[in-house]
C-alpha atoms as a PDB file:
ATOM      1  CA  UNK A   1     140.573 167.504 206.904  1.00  0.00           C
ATOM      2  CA  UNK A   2     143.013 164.883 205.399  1.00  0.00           C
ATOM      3  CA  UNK A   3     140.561 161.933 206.425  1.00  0.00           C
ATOM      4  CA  UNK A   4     137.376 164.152 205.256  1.00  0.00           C
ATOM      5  CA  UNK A   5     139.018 164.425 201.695  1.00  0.00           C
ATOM      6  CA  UNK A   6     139.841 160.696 201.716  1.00  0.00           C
ATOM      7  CA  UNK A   7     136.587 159.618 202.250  1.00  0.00           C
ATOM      8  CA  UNK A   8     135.204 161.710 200.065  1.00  0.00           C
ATOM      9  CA  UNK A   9     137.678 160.147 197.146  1.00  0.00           C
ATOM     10  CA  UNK A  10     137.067 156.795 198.439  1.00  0.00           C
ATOM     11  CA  UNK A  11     132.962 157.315 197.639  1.00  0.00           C
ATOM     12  CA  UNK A  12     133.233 158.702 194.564  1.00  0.00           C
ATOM     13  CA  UNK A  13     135.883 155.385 193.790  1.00  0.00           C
ATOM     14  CA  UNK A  14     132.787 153.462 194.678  1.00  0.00           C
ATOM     15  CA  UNK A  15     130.398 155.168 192.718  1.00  0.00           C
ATOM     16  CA  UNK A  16     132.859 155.479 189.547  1.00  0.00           C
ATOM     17  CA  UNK A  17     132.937 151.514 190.389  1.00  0.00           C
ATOM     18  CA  UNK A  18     129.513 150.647 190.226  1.00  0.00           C
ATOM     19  CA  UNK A  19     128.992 153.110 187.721  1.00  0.00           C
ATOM     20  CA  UNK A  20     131.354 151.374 184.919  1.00  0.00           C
ATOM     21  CA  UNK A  21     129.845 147.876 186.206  1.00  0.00           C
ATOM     22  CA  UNK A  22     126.288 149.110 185.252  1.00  0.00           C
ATOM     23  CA  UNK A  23     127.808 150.238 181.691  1.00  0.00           C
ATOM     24  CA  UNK A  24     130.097 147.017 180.862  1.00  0.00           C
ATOM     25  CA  UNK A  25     126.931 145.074 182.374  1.00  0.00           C
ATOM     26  CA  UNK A  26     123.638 147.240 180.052  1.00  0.00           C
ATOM     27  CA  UNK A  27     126.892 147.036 177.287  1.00  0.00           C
ATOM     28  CA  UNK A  28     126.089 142.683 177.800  1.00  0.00           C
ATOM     29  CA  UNK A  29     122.748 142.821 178.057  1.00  0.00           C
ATOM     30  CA  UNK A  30     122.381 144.741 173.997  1.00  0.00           C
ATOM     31  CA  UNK A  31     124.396 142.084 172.700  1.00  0.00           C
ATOM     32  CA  UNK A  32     121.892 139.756 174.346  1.00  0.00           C
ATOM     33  CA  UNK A  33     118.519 141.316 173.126  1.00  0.00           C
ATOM     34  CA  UNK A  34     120.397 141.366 169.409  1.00  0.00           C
ATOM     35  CA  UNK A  35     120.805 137.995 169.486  1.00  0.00           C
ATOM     36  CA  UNK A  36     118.092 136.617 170.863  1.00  0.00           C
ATOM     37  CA  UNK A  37     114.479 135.632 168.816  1.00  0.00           C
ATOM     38  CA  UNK A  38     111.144 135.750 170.642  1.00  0.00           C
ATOM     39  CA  UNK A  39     107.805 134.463 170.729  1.00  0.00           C
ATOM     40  CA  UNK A  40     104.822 136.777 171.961  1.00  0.00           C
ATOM     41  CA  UNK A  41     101.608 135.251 171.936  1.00  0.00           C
ATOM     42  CA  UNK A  42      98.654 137.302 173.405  1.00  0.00           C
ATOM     43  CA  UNK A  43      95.204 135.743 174.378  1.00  0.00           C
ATOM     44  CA  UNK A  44      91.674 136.872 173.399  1.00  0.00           C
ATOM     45  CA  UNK A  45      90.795 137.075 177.048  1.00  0.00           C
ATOM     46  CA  UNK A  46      92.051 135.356 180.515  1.00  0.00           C
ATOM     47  CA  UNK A  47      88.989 133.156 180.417  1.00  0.00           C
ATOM     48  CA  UNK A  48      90.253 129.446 181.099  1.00  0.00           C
ATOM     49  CA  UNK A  49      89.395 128.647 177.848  1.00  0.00           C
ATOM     50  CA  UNK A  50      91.261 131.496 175.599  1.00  0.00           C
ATOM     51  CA  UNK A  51      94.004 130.958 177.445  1.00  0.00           C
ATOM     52  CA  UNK A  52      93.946 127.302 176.994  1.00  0.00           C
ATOM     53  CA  UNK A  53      93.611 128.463 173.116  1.00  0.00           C
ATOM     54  CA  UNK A  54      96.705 130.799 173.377  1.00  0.00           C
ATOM     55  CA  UNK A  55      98.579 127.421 174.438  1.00  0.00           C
ATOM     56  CA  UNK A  56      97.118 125.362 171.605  1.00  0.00           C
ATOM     57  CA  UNK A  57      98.075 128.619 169.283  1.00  0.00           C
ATOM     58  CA  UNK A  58     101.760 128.391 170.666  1.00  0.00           C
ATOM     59  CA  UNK A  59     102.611 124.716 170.398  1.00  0.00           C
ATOM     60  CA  UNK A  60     101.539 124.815 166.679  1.00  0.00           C
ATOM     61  CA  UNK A  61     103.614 127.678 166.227  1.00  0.00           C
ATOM     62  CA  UNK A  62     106.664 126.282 167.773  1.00  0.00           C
ATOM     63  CA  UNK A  63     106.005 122.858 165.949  1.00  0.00           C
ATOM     64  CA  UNK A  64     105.694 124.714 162.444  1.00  0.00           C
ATOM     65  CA  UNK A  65     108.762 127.141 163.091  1.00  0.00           C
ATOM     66  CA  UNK A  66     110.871 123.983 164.193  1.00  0.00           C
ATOM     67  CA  UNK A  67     110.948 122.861 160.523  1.00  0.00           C
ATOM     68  CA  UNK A  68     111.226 126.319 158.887  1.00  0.00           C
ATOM     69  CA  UNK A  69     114.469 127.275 161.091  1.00  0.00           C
ATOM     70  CA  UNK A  70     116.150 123.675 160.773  1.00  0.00           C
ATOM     71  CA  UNK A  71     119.710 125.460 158.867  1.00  0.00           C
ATOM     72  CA  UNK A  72     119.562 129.066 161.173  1.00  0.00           C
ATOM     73  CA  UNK A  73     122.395 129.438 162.618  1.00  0.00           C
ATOM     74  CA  UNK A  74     122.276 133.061 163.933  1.00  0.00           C
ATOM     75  CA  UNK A  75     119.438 135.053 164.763  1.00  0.00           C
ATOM     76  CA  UNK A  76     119.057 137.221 161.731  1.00  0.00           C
ATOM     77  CA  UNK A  77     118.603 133.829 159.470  1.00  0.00           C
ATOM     78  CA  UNK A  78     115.478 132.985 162.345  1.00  0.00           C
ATOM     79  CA  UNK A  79     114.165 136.136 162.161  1.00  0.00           C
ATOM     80  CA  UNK A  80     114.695 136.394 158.703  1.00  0.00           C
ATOM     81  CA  UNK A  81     112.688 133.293 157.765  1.00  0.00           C
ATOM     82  CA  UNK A  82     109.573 134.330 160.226  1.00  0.00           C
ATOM     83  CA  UNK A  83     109.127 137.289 158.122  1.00  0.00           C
ATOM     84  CA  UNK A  84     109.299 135.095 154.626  1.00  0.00           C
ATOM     85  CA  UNK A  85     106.639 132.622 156.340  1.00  0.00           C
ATOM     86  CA  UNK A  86     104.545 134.918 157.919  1.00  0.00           C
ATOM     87  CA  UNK A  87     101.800 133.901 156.036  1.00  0.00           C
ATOM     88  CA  UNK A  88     102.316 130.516 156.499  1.00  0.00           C
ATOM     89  CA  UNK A  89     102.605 131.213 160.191  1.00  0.00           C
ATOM     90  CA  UNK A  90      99.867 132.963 160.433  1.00  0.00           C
ATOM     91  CA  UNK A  91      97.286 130.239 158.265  1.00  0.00           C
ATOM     92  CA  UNK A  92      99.035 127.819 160.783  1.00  0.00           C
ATOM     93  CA  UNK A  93      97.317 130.018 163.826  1.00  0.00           C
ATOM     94  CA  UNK A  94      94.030 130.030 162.212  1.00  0.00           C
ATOM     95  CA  UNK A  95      93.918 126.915 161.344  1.00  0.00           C
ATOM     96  CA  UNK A  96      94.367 125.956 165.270  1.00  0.00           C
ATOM     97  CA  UNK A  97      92.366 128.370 166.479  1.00  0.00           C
ATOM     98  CA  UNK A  98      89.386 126.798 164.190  1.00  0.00           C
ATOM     99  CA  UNK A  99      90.183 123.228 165.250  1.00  0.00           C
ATOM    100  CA  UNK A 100      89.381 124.220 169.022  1.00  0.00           C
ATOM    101  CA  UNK A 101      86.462 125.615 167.605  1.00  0.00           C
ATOM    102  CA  UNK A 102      86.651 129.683 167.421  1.00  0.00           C
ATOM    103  CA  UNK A 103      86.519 131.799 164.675  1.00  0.00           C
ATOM    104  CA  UNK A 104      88.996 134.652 166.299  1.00  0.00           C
ATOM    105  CA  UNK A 105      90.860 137.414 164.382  1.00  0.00           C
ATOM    106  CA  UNK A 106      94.648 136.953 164.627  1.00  0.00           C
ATOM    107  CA  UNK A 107      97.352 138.543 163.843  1.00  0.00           C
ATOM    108  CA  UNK A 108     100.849 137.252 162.878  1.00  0.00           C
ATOM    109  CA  UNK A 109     103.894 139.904 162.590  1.00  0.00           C
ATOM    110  CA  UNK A 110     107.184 140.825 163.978  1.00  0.00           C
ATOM    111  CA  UNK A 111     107.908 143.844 165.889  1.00  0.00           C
ATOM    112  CA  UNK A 112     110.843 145.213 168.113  1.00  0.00           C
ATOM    113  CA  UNK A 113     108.964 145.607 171.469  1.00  0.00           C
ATOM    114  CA  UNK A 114     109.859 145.949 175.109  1.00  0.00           C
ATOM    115  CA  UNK A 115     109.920 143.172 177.692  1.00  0.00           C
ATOM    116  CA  UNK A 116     110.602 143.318 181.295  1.00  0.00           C
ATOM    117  CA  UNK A 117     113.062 141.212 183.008  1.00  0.00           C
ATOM    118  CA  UNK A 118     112.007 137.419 182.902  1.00  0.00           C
ATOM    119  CA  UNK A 119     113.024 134.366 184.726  1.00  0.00           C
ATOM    120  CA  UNK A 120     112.277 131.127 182.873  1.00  0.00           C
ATOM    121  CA  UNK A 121     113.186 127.977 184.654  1.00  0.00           C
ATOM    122  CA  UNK A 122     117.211 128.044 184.219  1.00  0.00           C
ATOM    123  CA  UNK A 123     117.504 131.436 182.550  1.00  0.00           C
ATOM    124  CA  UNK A 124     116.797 135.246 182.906  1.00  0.00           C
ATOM    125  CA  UNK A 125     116.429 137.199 179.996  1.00  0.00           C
ATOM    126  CA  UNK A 126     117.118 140.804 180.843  1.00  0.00           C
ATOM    127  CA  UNK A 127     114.467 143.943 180.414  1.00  0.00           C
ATOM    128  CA  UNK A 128     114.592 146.059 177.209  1.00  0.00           C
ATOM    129  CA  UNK A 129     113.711 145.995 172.991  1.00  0.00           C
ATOM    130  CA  UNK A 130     113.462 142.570 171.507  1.00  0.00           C
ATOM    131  CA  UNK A 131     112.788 141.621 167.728  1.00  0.00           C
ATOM    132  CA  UNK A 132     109.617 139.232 168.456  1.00  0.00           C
ATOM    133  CA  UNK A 133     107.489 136.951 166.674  1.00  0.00           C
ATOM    134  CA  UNK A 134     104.009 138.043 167.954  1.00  0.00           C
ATOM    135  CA  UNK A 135     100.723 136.158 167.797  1.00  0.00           C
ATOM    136  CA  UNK A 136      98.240 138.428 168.653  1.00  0.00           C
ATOM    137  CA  UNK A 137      94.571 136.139 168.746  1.00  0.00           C
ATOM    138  CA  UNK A 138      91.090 137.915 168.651  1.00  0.00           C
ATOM    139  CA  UNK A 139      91.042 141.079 171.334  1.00  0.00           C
ATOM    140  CA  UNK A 140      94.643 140.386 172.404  1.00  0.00           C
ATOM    141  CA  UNK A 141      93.361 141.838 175.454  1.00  0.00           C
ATOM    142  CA  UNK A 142      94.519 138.709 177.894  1.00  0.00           C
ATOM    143  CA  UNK A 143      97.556 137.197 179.888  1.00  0.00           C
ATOM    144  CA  UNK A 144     100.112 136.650 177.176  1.00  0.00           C
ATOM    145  CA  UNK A 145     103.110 134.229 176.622  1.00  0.00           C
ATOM    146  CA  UNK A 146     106.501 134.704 176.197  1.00  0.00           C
ATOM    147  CA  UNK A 147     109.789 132.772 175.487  1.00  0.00           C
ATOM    148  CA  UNK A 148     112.732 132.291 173.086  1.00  0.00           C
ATOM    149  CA  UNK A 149     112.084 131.304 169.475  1.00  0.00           C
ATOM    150  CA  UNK A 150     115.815 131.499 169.194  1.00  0.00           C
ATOM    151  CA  UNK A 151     117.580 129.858 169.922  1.00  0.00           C
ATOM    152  CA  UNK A 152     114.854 127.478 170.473  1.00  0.00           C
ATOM    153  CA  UNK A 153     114.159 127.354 174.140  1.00  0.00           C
ATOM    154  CA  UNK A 154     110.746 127.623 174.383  1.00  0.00           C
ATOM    155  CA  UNK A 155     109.338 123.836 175.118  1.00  0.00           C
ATOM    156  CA  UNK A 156     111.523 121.010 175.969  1.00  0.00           C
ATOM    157  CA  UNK A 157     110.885 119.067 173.386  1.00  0.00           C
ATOM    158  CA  UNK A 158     112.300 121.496 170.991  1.00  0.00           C
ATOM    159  CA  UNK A 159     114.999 120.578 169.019  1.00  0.00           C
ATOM    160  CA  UNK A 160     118.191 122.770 170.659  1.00  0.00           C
ATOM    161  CA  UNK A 161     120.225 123.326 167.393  1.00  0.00           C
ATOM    162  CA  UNK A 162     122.213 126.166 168.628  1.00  0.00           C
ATOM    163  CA  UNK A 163     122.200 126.855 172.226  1.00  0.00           C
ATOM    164  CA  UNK A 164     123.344 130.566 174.268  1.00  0.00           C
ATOM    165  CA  UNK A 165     126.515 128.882 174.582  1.00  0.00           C
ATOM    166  CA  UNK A 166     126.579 129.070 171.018  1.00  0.00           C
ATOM    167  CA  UNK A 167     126.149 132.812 170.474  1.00  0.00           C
ATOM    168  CA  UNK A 168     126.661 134.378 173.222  1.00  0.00           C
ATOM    169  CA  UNK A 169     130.307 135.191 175.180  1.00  0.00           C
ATOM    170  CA  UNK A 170     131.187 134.114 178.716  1.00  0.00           C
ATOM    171  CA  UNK A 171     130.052 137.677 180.217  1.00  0.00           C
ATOM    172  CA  UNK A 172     126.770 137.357 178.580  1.00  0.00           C
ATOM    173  CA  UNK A 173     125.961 133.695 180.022  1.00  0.00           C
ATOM    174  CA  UNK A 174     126.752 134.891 182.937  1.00  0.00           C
ATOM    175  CA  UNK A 175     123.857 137.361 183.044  1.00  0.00           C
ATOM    176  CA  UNK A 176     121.236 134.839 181.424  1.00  0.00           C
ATOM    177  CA  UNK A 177     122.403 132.593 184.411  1.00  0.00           C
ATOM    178  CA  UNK A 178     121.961 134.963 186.783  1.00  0.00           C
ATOM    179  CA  UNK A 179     119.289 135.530 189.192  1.00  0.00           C
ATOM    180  CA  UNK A 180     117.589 138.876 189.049  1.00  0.00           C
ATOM    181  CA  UNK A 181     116.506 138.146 192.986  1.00  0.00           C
ATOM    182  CA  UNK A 182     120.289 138.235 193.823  1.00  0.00           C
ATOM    183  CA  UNK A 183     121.456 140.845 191.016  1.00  0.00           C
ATOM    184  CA  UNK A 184     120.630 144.609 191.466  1.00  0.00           C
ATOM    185  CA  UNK A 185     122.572 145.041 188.177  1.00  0.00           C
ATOM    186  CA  UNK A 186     118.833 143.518 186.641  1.00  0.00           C
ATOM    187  CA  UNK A 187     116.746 145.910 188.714  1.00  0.00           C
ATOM    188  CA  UNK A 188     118.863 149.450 187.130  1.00  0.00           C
ATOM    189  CA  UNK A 189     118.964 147.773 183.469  1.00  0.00           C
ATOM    190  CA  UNK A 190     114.782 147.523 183.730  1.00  0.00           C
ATOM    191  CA  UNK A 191     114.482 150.892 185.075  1.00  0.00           C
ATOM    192  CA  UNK A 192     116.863 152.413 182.343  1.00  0.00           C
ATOM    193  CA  UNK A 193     115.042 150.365 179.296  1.00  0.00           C
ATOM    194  CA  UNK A 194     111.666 151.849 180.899  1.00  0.00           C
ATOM    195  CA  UNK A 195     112.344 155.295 181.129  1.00  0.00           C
ATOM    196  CA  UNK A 196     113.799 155.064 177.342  1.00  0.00           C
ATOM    197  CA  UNK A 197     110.555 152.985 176.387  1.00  0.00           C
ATOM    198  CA  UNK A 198     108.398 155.716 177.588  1.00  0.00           C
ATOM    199  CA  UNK A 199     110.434 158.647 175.800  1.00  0.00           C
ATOM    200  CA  UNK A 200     110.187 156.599 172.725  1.00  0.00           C
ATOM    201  CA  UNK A 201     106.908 156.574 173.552  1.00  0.00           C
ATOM    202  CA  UNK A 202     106.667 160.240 173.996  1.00  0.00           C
ATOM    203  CA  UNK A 203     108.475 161.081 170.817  1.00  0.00           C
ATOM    204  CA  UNK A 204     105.918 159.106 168.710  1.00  0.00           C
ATOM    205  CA  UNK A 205     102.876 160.475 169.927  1.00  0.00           C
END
């Protein structure tokens, strides 16, 4: 009976364990999506040539945003000067859009809207509501394109004013250089953000 109850405490130990891990680590991950910036740029279609477009779209973006953002520090001054240049932003779409030769629709705005959990090449962004820039070009109906507008991570060439190391704490690089693949912790965050996505969802319609 003794070694019954034991076990039983010793399971619910574990569970209060993992339990308190998932909070302190979905506790990280906020901090993370409220200070990071990012770019969403949707194509007209996922013909080889739209998509090539949503590339050509993106670089001009990033190259006219580089020089807008030069003082930001944090990313409420980023954010903050998207939404004061959205119209510049948004001629600077066009106008690349009609130097590859289309005459697409696009839109320019930013939104708080859900992403899933995404590996770049040295960093994982965990799953849930980011403030994005988005760049949505004729239909928006194809493959789109996302990344970090801040800090500014997005191409290498970009000029890396502030880095995560910058504004984020020790427990929160650790999760950005984490692997998902390796991490479970990633896998319970995603499911989590989705099921509140889709009541937020709910409630709206």
């Amino acid at each position: 009976m003794k070694k019954h109850i034991f076990e039983i405490s010793l399971l619910i130990s574990f569970c209060l364990t993992i339990a308190l891990s998932l909070i302190s680590f979905e506790k990280d991950c906020v901090s993370i999506r409220e200070n990071v910036f990012r770019l969403h740029v949707v194509a007209n279609s996922n013909s080889k040539e739209d998509q090539e477009l949503k590339l050509y779209v993106r670089d001009r973006i990033l190259s006219e945003f580089q020089k807008l953002k030069a003082d930001c520090q944090t990313k409420n001054q980023a954010e903050k000067t998207a939404e004061e240049n959205l119209s510049l932003l948004k001629k600077t779409a066009e106008k690349a859009i009609k130097e590859k030769g289309y005459s697409y629709n696009v839109d320019v705005l930013i939104e708080n809207c859900f992403f899933p959990t995404k590996t770049y090449d040295n960093f994982t962004l965990p799953a849930g509501s980011y403030d994005a820039l988005r760049i949505l070009i004729g239909s928006a109906e194809g493959k789109n394109w996302w990344c970090v507008m801040f800090p500014s991570l997005c191409i290498p060439a970009a000029q890396k004013e502030t880095t995560f190391s910058d504004i984020l704490s020790e427990d929160e690089l650790k999760i950005i250089n984490s692997k998902p693949k390796y991490e479970i912790r990633f896998w319970f965050v995603e499911k989590f953000q989705l099921m509140k996505e889709k009541l937020k969802n709910k409630t709206k319609s």
